[in-house]
C-alpha atoms as a PDB file:
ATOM      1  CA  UNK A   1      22.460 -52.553  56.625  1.00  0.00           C
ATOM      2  CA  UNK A   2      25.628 -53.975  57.499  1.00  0.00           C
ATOM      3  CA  UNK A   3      26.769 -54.731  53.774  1.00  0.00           C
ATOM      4  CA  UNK A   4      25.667 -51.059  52.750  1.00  0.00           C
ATOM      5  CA  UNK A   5      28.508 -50.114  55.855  1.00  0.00           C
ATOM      6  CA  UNK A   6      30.692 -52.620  54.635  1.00  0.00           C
ATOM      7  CA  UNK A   7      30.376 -50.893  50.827  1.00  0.00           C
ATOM      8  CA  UNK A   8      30.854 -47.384  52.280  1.00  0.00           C
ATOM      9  CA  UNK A   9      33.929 -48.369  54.283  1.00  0.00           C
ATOM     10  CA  UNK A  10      35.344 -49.812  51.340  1.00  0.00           C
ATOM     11  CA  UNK A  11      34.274 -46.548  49.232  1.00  0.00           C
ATOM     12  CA  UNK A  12      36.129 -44.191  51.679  1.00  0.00           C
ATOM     13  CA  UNK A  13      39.386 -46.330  51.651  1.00  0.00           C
ATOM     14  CA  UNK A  14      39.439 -45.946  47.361  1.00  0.00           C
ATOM     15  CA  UNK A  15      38.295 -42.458  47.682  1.00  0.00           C
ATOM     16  CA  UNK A  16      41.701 -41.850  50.435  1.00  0.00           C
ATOM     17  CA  UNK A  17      43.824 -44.022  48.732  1.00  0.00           C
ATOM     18  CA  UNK A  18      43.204 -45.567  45.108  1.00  0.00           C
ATOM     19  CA  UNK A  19      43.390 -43.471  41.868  1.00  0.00           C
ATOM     20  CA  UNK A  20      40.260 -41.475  40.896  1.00  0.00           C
ATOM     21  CA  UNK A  21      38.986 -44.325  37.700  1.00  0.00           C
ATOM     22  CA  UNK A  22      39.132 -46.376  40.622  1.00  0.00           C
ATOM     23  CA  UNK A  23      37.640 -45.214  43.258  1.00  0.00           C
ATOM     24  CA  UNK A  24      34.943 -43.212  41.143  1.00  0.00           C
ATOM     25  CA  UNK A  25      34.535 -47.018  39.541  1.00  0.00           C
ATOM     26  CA  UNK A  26      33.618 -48.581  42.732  1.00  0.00           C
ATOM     27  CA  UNK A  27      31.214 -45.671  43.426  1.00  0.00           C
ATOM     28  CA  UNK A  28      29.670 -45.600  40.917  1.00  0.00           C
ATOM     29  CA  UNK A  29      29.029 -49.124  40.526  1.00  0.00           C
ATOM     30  CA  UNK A  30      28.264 -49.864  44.011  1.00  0.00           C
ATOM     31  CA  UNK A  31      26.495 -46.928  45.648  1.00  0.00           C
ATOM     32  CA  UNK A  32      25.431 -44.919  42.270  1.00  0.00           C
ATOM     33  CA  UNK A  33      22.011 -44.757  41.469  1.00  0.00           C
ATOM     34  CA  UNK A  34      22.719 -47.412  38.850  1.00  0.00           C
ATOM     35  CA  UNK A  35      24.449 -49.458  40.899  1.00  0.00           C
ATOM     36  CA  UNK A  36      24.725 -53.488  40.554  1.00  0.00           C
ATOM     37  CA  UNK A  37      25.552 -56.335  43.216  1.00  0.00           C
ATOM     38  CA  UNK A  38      26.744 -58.626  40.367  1.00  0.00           C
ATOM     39  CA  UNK A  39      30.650 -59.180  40.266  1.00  0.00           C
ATOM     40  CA  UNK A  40      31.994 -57.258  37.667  1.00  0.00           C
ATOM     41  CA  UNK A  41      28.464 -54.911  36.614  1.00  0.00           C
ATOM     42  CA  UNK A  42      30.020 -51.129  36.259  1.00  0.00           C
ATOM     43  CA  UNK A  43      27.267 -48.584  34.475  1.00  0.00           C
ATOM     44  CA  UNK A  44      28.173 -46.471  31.548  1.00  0.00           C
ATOM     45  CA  UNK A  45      31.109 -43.775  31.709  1.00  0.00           C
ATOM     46  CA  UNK A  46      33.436 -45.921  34.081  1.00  0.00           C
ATOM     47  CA  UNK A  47      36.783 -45.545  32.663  1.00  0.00           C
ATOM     48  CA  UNK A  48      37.069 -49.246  32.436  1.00  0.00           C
ATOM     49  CA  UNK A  49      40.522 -49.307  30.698  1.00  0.00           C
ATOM     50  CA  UNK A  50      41.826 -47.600  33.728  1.00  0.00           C
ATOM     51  CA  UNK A  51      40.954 -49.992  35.810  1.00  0.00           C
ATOM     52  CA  UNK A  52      42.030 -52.611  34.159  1.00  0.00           C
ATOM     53  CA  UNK A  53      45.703 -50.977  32.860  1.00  0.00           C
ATOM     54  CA  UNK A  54      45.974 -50.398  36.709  1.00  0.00           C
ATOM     55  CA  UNK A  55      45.621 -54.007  37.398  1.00  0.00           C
ATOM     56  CA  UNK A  56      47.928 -55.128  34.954  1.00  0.00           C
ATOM     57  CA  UNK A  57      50.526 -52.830  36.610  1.00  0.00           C
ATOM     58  CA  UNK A  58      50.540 -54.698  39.826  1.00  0.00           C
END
C-alpha cells in the first residue's frame, strides 16, 4: 500500500509539473493496466524518444 501512495504521489507531481510524454510515460508504465515494476519496462505507445530527447536536454 504504501509504494502504490508513493507511485501516485510521484504521478501527480509529473502530471503538475513534467511535460505530457512524461508524465503520461510514468502513468502508463507504473499505474496502467500494463504496468511493470522493472526499471526501465514502459508498454507500447509511450513516446519513448520524448523522454529520452528530454533527458538529453538537461
Amino acid at each position: 500500500m504504501i509504494e502504490d501512495l508513493a507511485l501516485a504521489f510521484q504521478a501527480s507531481l509529473l502530471v503538475r509539473h513534467a511535460p505530457p510524454a512524461v508524465a503520461d510515460g510514468f502513468c502508463a508504465g507504473r499505474l496502467g493496466d500494463e504496468r511493470a515494476r522493472t526499471f526501465g519496462t514502459l508498454p507500447r505507445g509511450v513516446d519513448g524518444r520524448a523522454i529520452v530527447d528530454r533527458a538529453l536536454a538537461a
